[in-house]
N, C-alpha and C. Protein backbone atom coordinates (compact mmCIF):
# COMPACT_ATOMS: atom_id res chain seq x y z
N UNK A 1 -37.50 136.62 63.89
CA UNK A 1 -37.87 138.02 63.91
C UNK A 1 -38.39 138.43 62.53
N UNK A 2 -39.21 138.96 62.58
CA UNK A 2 -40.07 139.58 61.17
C UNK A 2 -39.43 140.94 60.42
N UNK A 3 -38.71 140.49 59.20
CA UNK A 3 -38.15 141.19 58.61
C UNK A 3 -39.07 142.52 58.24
N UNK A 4 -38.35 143.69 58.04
CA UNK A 4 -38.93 145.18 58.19
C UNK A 4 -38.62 145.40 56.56
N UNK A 5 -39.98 145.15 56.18
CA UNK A 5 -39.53 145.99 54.32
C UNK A 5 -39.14 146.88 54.36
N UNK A 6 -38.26 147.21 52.78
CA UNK A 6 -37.29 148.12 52.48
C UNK A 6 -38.35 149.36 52.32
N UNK A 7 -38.19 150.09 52.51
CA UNK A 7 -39.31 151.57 51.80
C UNK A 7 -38.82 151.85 50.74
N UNK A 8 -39.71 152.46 49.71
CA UNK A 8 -39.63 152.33 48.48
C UNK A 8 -39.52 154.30 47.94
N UNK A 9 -39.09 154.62 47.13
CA UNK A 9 -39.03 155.63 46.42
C UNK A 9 -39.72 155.74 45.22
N UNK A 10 -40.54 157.04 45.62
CA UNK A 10 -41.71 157.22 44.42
C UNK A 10 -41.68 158.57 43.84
N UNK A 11 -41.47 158.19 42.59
CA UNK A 11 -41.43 160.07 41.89
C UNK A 11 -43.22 160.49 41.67
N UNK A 12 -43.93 161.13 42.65
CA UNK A 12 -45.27 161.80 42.52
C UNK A 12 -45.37 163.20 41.66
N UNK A 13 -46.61 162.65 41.10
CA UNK A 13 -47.09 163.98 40.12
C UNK A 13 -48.37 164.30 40.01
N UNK A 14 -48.62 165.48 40.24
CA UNK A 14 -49.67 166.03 40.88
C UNK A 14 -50.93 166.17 39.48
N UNK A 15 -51.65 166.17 39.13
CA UNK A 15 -52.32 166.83 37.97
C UNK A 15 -53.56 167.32 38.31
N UNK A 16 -53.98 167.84 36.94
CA UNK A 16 -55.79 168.78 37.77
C UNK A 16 -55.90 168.84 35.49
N UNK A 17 -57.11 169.26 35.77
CA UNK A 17 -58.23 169.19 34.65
C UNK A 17 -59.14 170.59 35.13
N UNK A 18 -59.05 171.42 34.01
CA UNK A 18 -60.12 172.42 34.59
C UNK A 18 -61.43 172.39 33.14
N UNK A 19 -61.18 171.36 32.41
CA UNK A 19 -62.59 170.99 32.06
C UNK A 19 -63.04 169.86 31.85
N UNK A 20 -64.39 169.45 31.84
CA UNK A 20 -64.56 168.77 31.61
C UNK A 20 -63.75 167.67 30.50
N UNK A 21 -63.95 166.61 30.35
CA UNK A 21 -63.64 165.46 29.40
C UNK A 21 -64.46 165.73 28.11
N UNK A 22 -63.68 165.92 26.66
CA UNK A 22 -64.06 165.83 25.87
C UNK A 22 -64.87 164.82 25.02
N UNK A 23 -64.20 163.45 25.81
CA UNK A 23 -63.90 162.48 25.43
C UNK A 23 -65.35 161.03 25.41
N UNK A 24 -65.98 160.70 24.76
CA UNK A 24 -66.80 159.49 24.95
C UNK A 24 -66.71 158.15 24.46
N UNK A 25 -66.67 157.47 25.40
CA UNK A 25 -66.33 155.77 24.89
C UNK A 25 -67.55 155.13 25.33
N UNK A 26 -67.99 153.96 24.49
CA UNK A 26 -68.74 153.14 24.80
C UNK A 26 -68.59 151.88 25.36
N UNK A 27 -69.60 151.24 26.54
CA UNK A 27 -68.70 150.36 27.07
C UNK A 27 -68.31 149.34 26.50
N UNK A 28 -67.21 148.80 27.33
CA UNK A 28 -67.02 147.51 26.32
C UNK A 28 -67.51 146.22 26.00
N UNK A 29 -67.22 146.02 24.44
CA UNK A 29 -68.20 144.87 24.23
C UNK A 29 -68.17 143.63 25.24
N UNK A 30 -69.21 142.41 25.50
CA UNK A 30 -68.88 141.21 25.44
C UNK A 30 -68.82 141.61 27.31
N UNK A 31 -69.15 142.58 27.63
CA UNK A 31 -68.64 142.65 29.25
C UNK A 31 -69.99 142.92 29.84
N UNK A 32 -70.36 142.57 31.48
CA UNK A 32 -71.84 142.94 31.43
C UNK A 32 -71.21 144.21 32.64
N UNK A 33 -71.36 145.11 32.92
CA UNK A 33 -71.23 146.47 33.89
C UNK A 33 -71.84 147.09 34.28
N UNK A 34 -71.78 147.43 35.95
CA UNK A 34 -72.65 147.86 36.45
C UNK A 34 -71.46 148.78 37.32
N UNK A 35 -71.80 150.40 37.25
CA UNK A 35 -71.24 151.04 38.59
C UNK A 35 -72.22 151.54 39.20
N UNK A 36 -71.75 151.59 40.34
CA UNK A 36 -72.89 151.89 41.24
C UNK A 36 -72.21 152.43 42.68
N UNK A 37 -72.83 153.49 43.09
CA UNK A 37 -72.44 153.96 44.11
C UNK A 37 -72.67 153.73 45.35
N UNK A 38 -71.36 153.49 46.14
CA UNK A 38 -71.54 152.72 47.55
C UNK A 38 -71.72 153.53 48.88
N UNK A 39 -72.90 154.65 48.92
CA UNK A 39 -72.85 155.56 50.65
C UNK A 39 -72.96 154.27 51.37
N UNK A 40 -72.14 155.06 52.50
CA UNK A 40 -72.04 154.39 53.75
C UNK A 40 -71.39 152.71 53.37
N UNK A 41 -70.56 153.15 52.93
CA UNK A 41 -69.93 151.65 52.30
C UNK A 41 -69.25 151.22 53.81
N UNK A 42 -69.37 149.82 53.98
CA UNK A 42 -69.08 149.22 55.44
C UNK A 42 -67.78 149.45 54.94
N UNK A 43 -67.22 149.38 56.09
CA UNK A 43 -65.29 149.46 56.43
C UNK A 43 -64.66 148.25 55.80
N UNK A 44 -65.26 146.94 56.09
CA UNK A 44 -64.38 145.43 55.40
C UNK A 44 -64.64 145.60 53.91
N UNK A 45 -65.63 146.14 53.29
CA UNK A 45 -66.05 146.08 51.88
C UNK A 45 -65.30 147.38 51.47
N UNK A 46 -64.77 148.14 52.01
CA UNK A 46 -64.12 149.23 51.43
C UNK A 46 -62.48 148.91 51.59
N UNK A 47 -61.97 148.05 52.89
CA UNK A 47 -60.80 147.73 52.72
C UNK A 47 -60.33 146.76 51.75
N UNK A 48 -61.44 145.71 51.39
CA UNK A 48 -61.31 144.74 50.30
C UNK A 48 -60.89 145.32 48.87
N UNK A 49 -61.66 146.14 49.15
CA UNK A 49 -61.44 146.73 47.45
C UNK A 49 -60.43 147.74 47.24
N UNK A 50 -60.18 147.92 48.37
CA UNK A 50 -58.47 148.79 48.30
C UNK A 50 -57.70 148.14 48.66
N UNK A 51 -57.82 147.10 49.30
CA UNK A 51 -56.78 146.36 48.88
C UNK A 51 -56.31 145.42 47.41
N UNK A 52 -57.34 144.98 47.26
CA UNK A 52 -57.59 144.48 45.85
C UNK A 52 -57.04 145.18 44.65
N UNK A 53 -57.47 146.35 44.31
CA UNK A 53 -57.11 147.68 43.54
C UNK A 53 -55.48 147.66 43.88
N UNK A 54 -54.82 148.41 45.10
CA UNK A 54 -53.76 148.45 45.58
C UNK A 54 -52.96 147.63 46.05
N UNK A 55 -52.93 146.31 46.08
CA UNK A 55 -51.78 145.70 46.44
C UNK A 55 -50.78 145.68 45.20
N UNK A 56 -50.81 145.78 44.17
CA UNK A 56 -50.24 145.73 42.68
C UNK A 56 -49.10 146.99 43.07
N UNK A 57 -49.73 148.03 43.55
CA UNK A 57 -49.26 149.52 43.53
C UNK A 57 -48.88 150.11 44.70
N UNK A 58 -48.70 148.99 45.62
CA UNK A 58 -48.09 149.79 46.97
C UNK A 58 -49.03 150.43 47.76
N UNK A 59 -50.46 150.22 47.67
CA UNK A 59 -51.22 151.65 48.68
C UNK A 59 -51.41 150.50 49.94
N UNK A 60 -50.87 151.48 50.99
CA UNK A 60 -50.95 150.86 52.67
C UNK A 60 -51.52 151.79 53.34
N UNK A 61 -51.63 153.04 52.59
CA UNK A 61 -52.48 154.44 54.05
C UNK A 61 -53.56 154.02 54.30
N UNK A 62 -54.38 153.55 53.56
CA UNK A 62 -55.80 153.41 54.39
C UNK A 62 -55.80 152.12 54.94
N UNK A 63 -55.05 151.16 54.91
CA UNK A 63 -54.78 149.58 55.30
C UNK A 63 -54.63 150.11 57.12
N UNK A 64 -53.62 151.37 57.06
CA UNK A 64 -53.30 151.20 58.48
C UNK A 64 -53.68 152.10 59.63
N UNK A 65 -54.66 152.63 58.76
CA UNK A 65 -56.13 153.45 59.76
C UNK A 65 -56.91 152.36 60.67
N UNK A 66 -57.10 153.46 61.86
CA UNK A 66 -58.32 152.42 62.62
C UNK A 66 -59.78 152.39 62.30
N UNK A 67 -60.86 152.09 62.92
CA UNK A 67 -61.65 151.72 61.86
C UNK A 67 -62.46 153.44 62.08
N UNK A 68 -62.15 153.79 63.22
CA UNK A 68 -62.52 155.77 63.05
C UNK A 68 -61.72 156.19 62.49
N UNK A 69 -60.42 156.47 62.09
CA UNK A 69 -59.97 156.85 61.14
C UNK A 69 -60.45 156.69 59.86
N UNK A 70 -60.58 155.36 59.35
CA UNK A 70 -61.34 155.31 58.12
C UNK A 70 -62.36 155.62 58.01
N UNK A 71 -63.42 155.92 59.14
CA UNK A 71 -65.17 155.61 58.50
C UNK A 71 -64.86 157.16 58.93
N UNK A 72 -64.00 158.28 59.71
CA UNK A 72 -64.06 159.82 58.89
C UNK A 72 -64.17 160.12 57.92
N UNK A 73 -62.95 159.27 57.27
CA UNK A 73 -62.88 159.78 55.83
C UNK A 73 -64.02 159.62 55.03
N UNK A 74 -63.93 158.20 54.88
CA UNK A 74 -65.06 157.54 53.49
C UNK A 74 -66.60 157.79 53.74
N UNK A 75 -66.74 157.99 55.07
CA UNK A 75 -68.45 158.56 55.42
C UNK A 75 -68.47 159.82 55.40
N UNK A 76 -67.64 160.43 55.27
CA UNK A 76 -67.88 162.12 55.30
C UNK A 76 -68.70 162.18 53.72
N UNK A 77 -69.26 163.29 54.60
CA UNK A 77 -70.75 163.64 53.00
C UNK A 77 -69.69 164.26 51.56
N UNK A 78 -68.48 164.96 51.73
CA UNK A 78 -68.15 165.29 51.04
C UNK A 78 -67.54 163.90 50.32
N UNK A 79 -67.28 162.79 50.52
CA UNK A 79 -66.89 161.88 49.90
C UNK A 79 -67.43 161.13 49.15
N UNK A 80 -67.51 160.53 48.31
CA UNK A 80 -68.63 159.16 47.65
C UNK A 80 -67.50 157.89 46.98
N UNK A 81 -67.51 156.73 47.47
CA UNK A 81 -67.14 155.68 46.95
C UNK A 81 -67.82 155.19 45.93
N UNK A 82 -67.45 155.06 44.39
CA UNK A 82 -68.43 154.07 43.56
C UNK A 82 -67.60 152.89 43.17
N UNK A 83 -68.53 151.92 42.85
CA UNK A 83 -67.61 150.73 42.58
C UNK A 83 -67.94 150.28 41.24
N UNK A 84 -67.50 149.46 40.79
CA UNK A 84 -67.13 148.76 39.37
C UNK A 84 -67.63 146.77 39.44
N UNK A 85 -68.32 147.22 39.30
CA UNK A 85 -68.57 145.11 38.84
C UNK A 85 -68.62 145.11 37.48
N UNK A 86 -67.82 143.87 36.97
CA UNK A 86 -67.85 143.43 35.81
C UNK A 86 -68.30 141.91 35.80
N UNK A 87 -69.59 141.29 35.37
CA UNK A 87 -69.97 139.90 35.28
C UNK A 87 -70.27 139.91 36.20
N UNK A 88 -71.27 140.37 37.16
CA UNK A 88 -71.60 140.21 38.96
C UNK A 88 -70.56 140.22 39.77
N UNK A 89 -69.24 140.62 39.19
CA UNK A 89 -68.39 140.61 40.78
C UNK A 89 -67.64 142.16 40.56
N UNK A 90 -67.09 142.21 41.82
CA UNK A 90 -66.39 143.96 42.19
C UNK A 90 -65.28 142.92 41.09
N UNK A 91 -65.02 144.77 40.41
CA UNK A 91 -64.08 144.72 39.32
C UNK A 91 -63.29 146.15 39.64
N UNK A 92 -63.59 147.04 40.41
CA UNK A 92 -62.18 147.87 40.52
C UNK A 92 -63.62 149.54 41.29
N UNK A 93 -62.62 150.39 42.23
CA UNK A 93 -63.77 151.50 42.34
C UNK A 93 -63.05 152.59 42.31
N UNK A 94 -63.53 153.71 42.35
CA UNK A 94 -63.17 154.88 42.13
C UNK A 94 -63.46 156.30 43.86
N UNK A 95 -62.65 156.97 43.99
CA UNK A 95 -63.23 157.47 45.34
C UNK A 95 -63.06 159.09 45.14
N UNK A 96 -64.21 159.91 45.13
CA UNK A 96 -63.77 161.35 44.74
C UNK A 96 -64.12 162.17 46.21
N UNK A 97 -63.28 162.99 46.47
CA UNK A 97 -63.39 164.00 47.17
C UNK A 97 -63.51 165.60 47.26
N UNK A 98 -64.93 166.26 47.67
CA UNK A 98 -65.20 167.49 47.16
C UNK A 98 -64.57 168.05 48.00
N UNK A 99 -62.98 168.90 47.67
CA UNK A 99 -61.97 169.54 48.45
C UNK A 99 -63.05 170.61 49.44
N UNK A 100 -63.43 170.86 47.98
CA UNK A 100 -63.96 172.38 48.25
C UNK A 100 -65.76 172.77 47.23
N UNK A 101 -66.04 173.85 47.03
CA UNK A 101 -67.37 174.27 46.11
C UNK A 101 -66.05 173.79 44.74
N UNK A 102 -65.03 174.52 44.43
CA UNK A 102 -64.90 174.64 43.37
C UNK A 102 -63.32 173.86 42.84
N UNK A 103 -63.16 172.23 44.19
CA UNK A 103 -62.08 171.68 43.64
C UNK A 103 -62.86 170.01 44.31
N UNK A 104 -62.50 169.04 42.93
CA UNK A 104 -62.81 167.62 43.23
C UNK A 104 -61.80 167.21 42.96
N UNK A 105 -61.19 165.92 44.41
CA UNK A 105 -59.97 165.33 44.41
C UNK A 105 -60.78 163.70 43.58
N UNK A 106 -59.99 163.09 42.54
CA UNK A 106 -59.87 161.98 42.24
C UNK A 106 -59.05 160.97 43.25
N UNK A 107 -59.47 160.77 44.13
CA UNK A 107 -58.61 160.15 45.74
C UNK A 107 -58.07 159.03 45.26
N UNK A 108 -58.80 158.01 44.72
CA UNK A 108 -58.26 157.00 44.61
C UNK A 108 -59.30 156.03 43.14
N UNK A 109 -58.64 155.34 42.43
CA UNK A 109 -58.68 154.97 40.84
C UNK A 109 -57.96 153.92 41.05
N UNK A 110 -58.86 152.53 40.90
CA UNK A 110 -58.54 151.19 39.74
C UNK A 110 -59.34 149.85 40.17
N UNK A 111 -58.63 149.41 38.84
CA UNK A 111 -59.01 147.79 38.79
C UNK A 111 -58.54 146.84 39.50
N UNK A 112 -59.07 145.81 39.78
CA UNK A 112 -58.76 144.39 40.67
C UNK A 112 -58.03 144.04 39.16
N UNK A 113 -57.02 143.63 39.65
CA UNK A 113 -56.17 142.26 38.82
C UNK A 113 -56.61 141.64 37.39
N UNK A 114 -57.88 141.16 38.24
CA UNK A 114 -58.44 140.78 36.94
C UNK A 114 -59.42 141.36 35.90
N UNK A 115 -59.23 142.57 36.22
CA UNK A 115 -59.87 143.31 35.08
C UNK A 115 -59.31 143.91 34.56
N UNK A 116 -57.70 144.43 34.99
CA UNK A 116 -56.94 144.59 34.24
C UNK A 116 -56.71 143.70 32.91
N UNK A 117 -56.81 145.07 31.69
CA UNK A 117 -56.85 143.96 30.08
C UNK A 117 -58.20 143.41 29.46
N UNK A 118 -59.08 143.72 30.14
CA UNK A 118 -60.38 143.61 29.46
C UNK A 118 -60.84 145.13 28.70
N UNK A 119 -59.79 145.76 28.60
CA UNK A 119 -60.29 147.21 27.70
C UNK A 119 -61.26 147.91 28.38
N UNK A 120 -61.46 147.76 29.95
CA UNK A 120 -62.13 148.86 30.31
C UNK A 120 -62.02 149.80 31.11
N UNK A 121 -60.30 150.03 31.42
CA UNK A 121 -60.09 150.89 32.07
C UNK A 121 -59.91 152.39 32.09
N UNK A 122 -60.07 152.51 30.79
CA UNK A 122 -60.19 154.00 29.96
C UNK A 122 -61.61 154.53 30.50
N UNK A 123 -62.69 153.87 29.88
CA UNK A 123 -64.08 153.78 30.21
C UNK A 123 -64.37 154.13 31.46
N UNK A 124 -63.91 153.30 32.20
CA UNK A 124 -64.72 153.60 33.95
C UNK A 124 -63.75 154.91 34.13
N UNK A 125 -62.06 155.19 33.75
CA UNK A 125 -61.99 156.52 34.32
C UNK A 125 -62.70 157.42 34.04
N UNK A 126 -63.22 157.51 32.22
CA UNK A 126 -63.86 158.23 32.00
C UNK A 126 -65.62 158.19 32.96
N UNK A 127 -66.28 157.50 33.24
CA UNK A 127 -67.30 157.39 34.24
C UNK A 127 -67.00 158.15 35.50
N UNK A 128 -65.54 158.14 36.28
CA UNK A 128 -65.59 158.58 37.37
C UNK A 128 -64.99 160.13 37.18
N UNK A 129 -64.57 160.56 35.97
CA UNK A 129 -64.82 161.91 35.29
C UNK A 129 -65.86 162.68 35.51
N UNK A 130 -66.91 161.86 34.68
CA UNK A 130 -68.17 162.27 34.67
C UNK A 130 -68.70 162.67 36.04
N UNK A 131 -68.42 161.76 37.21
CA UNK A 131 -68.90 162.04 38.18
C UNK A 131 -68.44 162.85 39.00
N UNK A 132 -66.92 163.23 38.76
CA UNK A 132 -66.32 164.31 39.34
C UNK A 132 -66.85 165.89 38.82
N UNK A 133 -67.31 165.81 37.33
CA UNK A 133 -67.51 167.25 37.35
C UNK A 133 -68.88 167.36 37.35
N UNK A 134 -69.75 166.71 37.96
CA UNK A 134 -71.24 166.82 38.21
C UNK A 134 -71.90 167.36 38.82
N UNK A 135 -70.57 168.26 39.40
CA UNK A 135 -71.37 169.62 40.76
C UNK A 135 -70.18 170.66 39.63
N UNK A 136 -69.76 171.00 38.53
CA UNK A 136 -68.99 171.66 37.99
C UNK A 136 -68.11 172.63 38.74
N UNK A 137 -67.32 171.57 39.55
CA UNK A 137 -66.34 172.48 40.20
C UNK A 137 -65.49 173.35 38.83
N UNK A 138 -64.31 174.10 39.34
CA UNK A 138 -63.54 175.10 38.86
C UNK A 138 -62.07 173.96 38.44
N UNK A 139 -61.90 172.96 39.33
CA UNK A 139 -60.90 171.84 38.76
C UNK A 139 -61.12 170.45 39.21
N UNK A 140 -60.65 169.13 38.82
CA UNK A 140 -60.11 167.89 39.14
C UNK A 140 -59.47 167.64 39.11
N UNK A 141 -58.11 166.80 40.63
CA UNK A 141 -57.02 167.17 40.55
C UNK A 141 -57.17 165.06 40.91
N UNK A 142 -55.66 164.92 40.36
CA UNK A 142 -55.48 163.49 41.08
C UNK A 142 -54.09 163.20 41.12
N UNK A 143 -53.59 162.76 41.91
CA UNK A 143 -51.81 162.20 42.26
C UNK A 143 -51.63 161.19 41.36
N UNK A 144 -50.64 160.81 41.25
CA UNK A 144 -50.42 159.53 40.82
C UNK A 144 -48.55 159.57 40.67
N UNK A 145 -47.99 157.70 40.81
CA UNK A 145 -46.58 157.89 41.20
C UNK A 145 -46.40 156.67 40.07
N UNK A 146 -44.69 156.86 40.57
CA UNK A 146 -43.78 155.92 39.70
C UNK A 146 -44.20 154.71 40.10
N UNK A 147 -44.89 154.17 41.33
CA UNK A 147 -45.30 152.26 41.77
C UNK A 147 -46.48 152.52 41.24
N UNK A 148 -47.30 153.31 40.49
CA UNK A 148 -48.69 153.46 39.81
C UNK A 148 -48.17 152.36 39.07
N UNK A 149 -49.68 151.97 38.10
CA UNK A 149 -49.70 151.17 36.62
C UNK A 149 -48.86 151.82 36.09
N UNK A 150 -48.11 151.46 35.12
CA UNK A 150 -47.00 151.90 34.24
C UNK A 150 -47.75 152.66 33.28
N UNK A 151 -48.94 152.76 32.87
CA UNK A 151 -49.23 153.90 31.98
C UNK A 151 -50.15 154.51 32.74
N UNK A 152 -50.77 154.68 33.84
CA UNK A 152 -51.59 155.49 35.08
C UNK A 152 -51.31 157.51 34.21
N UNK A 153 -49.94 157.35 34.43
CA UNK A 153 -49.88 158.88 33.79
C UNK A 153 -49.93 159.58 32.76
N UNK A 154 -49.53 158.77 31.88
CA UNK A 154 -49.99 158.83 29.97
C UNK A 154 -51.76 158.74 30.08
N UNK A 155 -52.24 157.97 30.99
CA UNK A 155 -53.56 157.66 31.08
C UNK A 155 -55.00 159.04 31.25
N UNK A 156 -54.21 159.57 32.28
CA UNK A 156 -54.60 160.79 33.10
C UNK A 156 -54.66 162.19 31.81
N UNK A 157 -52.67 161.98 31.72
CA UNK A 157 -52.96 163.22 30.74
C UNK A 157 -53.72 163.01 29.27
N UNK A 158 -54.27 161.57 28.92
CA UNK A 158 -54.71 161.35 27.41
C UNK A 158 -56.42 161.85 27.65
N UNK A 159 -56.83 162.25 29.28
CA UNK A 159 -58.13 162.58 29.60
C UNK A 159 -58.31 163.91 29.62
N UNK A 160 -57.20 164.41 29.52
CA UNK A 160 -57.37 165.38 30.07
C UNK A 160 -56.16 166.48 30.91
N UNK A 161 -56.07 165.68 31.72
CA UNK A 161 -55.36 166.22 32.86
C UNK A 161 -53.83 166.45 32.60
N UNK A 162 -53.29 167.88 33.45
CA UNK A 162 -52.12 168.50 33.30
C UNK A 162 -51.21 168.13 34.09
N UNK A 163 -49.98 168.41 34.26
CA UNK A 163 -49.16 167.68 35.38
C UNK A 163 -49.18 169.13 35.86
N UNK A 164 -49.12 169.48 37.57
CA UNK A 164 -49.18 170.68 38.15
C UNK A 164 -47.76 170.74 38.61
N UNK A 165 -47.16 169.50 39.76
CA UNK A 165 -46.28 169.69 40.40
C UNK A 165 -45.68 168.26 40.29
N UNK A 166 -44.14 167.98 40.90
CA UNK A 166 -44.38 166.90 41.01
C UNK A 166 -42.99 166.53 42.69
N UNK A 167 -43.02 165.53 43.09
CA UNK A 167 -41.94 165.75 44.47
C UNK A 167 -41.54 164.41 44.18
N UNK A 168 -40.61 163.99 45.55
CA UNK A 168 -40.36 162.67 45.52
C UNK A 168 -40.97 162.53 46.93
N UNK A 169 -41.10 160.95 46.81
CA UNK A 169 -41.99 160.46 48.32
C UNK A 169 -41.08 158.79 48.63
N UNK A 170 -41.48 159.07 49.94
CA UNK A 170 -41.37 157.49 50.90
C UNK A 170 -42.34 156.72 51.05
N UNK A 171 -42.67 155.41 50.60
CA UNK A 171 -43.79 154.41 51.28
C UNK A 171 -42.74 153.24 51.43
N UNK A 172 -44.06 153.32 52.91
CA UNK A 172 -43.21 152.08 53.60
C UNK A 172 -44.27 151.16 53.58
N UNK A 173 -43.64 150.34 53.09
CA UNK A 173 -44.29 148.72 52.86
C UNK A 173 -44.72 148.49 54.83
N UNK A 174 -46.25 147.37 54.29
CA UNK A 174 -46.55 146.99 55.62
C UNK A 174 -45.60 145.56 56.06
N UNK A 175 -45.29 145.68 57.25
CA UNK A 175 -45.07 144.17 57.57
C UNK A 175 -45.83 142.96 57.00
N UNK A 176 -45.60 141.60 57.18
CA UNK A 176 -46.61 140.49 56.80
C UNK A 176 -47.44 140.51 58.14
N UNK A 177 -46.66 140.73 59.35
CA UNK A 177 -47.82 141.14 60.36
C UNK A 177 -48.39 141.92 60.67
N UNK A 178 -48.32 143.24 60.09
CA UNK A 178 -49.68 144.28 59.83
C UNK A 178 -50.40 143.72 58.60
N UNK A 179 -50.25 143.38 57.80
CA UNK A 179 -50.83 143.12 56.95
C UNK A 179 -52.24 141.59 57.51
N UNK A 180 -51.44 140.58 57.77
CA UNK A 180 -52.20 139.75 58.29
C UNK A 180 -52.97 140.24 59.50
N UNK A 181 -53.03 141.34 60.26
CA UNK A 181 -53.18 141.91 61.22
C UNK A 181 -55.15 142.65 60.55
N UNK A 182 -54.54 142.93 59.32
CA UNK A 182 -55.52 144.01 58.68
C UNK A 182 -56.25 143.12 57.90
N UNK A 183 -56.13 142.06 57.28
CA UNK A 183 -57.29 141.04 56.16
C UNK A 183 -57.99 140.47 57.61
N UNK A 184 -57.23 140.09 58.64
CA UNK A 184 -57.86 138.92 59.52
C UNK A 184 -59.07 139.95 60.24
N UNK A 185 -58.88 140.92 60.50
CA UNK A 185 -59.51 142.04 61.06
C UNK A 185 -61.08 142.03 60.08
């Protein structure tokens, strides 16, 4: 019988930015980078890279959408996926959501594994900054928890961003057979 992971406890904290980023970095040396934005990003190329990004950090919500559930979300016009290659391969993407005229959600932020430690994760947040306040909403808000990167929140507020609220939450780990259920898919 297929053991049922433990669910995990996460202290969440809410933040928002009501200006722009002060802040400019240049990219990093010795790296070749390309972001580029993915409309209409197919469903397997968007679960790859969230999974990739998120298996480190616990993210299973979009793992266990069907494939209309997901292509609502990520194809809706208010959404845009961009992605991150470093050296010709996906290196980590970024996903913003225009709540509203005058609020952009930072949905989802990071690197694959192995780009973690090449010094460019400051950089691309700052890039997907940029691209959040490019219709100059009124704020940018983004979550982030205790199974985040261990500095995810020092990260956020060194950009910028305020802590608004914060709660506690439940994630429940996928089975190995949802999971194998969802790569084989």
């Amino acid at each position: 019988m297929a053991k049922i992971p433990t669910p995990l406890t996460a202290h969440v904290t809410q933040l928002e930015m009501t200006a722009p980023p002060k802040a400019s970095l240049p990219v990093p040396v010795n790296l070749q980078t390309a972001v580029i934005r993915a409309p209409d990003i197919p469903l397997h190329f968007y679960r790859y890279l969230y999974r990739q990004v998120g298996k480190r950090w616990h993210w299973y919500n979009r793992l266990k959408m069907t494939d209309e559930q997901l292509a609502a979300i990520i194809h809706n016009p208010r959404v845009s996926v961009t992605v991150l290659y470093v050296n010709g391969a996906p290196a980590g993407f970024f996903e913003l959501s225009k709540e509203s005229g005058d609020w952009t959600e930072l949905s989802y932020f990071g690197l694959f594994e192995h780009a973690i430690g090449l010094g460019i994760g400051k950089w691309f947040l700052l890039q997907a900054l940029y691209a959040a306040w490019q219709d100059m909403p009124q704020k940018v808000t983004v979550t982030t928890n205790t199974l985040d990167h261990p500095r995810a929140l020092q990260l956020y507020q060194m950009m910028g961003f305020e802590p608004v609220s914060t709660s506690e939450a439940i994630v429940q780990p996928m089975t190995d057979k949802e999971l194998l259920k969802v790569l084989d898919g």
